[in-house]
Protein backbone atom coordinates (compact mmCIF):
# COMPACT_ATOMS: atom_id res chain seq x y z
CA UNK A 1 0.00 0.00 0.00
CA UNK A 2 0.93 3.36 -0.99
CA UNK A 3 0.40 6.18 1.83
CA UNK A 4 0.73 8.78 -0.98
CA UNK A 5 -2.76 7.26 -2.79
CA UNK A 6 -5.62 8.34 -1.26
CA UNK A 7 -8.95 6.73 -2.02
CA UNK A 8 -11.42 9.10 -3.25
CA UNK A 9 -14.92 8.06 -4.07
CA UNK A 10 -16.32 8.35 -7.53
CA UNK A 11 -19.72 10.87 -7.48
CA UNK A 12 -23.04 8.38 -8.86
CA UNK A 13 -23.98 9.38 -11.80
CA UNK A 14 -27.53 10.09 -10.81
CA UNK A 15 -26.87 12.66 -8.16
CA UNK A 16 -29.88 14.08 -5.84
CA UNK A 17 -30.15 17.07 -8.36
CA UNK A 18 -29.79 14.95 -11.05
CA UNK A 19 -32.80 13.00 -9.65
CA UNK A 20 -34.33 15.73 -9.61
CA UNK A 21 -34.43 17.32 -13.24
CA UNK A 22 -35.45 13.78 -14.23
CA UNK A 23 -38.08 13.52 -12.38
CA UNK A 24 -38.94 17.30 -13.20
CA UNK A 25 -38.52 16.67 -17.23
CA UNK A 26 -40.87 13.50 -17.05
CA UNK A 27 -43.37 15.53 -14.99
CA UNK A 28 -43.34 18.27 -17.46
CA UNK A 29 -43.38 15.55 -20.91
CA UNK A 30 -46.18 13.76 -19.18
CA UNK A 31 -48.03 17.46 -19.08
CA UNK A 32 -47.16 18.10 -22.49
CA UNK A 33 -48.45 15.20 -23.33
CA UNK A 34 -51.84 15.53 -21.58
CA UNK A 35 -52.55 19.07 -22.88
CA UNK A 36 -52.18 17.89 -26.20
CA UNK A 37 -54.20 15.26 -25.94
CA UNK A 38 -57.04 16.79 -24.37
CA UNK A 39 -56.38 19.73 -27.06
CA UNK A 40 -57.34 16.67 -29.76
CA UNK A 41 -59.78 15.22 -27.73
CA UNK A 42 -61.71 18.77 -27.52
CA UNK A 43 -61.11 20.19 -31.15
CA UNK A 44 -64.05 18.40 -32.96
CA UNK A 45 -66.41 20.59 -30.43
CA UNK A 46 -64.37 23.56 -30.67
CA UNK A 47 -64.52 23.36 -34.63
CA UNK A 48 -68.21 23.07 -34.92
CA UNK A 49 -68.40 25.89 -32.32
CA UNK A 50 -66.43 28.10 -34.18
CA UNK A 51 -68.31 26.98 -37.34
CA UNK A 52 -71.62 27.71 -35.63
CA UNK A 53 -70.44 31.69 -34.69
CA UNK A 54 -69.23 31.95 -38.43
CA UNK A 55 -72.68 31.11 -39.89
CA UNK A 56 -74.12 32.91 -37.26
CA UNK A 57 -72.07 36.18 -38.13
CA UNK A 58 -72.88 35.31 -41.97
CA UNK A 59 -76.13 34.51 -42.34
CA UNK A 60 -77.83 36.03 -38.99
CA UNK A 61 -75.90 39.53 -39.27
CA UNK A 62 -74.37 39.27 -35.77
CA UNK A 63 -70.97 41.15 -35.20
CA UNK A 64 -70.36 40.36 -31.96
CA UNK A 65 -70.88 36.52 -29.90
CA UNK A 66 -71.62 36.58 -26.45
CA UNK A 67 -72.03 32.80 -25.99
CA UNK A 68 -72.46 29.56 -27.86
CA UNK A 69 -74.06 26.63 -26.80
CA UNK A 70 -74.93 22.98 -27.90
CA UNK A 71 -78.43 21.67 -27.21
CA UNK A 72 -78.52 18.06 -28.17
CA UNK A 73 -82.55 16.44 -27.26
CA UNK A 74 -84.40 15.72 -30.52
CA UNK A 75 -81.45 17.00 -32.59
CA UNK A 76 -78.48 18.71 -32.30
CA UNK A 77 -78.92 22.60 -32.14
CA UNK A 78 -76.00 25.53 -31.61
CA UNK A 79 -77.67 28.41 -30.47
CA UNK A 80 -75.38 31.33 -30.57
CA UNK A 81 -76.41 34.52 -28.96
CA UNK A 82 -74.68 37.75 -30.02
CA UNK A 83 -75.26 41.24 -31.21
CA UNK A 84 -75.80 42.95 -34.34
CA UNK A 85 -73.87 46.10 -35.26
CA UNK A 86 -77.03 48.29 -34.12
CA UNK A 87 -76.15 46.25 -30.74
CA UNK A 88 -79.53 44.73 -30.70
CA UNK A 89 -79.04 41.50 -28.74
CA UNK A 90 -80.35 38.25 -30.99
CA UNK A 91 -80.24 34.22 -30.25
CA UNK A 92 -79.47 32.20 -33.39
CA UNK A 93 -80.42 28.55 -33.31
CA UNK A 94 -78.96 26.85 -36.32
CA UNK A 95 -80.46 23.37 -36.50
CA UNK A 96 -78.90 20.06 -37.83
CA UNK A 97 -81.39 19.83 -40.14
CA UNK A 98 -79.35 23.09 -42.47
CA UNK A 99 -82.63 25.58 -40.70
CA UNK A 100 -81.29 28.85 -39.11
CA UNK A 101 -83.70 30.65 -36.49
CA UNK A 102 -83.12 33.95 -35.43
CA UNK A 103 -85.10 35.74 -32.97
CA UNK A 104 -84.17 39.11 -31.22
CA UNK A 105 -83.70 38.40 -27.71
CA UNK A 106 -85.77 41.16 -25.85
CA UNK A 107 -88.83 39.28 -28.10
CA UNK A 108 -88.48 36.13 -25.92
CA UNK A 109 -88.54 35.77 -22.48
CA UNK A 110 -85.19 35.83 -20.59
CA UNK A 111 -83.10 33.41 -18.27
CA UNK A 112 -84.29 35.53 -15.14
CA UNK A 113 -88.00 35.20 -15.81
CA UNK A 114 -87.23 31.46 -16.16
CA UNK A 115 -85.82 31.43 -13.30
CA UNK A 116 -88.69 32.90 -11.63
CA UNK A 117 -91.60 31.15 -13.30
CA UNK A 118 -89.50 27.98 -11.75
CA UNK A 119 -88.89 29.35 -8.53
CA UNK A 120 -92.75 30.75 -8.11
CA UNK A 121 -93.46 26.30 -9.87
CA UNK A 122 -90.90 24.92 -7.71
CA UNK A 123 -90.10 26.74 -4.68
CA UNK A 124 -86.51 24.82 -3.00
CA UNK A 125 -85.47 22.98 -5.69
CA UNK A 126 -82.22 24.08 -6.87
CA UNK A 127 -81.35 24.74 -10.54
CA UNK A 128 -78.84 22.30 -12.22
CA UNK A 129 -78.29 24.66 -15.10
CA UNK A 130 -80.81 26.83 -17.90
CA UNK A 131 -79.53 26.64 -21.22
CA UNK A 132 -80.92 27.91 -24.54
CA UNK A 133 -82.40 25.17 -26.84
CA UNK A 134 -84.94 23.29 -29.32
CA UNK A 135 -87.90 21.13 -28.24
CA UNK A 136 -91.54 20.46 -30.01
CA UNK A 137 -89.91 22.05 -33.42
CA UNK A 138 -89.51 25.79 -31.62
CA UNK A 139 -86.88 27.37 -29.56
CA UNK A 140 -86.47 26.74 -25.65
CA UNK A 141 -85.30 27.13 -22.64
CA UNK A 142 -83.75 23.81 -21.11
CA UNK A 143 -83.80 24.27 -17.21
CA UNK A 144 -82.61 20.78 -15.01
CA UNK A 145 -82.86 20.61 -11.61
CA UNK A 146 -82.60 18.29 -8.86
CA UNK A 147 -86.49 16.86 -8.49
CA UNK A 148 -85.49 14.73 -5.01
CA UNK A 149 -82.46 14.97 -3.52
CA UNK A 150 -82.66 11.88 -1.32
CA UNK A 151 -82.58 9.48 -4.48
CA UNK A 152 -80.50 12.19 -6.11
CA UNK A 153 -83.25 12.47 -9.44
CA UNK A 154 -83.36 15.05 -11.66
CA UNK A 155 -85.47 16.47 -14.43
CA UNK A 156 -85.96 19.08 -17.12
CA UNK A 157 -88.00 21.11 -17.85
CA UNK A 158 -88.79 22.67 -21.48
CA UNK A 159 -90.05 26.13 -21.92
CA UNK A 160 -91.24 28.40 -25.02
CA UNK A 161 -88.79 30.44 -25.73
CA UNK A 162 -91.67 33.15 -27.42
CA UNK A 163 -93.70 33.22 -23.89
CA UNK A 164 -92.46 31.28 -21.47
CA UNK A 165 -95.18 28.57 -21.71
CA UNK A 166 -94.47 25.10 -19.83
CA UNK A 167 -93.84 22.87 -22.69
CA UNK A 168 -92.89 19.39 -21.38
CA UNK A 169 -91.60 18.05 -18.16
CA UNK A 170 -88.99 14.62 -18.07
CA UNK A 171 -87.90 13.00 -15.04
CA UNK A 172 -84.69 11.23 -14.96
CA UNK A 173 -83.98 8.76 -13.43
CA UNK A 174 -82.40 8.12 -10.03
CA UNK A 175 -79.52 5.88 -8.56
């Protein structure tokens, strides 16, 4: 043995802070990863959504989209509401069938009023959501709410869009 040789100890190749930007690079490939998948996953909607404001803006006038929704019951409907360039507020249903409807939004009845033709119908049950839609071959309102909350049912209701009238009632079923 040598006294002038001292033993030093080779460093591991995977050091703590190496650990730790591999760990940190999978972690951010396995987020890059999910974002683009849900970014695939979610384009076919986004697409027809986009396609729904542009034939909104074309054929209904509207310069301006406030929302966009999809109403799927008896067929699938976009409704689109916007504003002109008078800034006249409008809802544009454009059915699957190739029919546009456009009706100017202070001619129909509004969410509120929905709301409170519920309320005043249904006094405690709370509102699952109220969405813009098509039912018995005319526009709608869509409202869902929880019918029982004990055996966690729901239902919908359907009213005119025109007046407000009750137009059908569906209860779902229940666990």
């Amino acid at each position: 043995m040598s006294l002038s040789r001292t033993k030093q100890r080779r460093t591991p190749f995977l050091s703590p802070v190496r650990w730790v930007l591999l760990v940190a690079s999978f972690l951010l490939f396995v987020a890059v990863c999910l974002a683009i998948y849900v970014r695939n996953a979610d384009s076919a909607y986004r697409n027809a959504s986009h396609a729904a404001m542009a034939t909104a803006k074309r054929e209904a006038g509207l310069t301006s989209i406030d929302e966009v929704d999809k109403h799927v019951w008896e067929e699938i409907v976009w409704v689109v509401h916007g504003k002109d360039q008078a800034g006249v507020s409008w809802f544009v249903w454009e059915r699957e069938s190739g029919g546009v409807v456009k009706e100017q939004a202070s001619a129909g009845v509004g969410r509120k009023e929905i709301e409170n033709r519920f309320e005043t119908g249904h006094p405690g049950k709370p509102i699952v959501r109220l969405l813009p839609g098509w039912f018995a071959n005319q526009p709608a309102w869509e409202l869902r709410y929880v019918d029982d909350a004990e055996l966690e049912r729901e239902a919908i209701d359907f009213y005119a869009f025109k007046d407000g009238a009750l137009l059908g009632t569906y209860d779902l079923p229940g666990k």
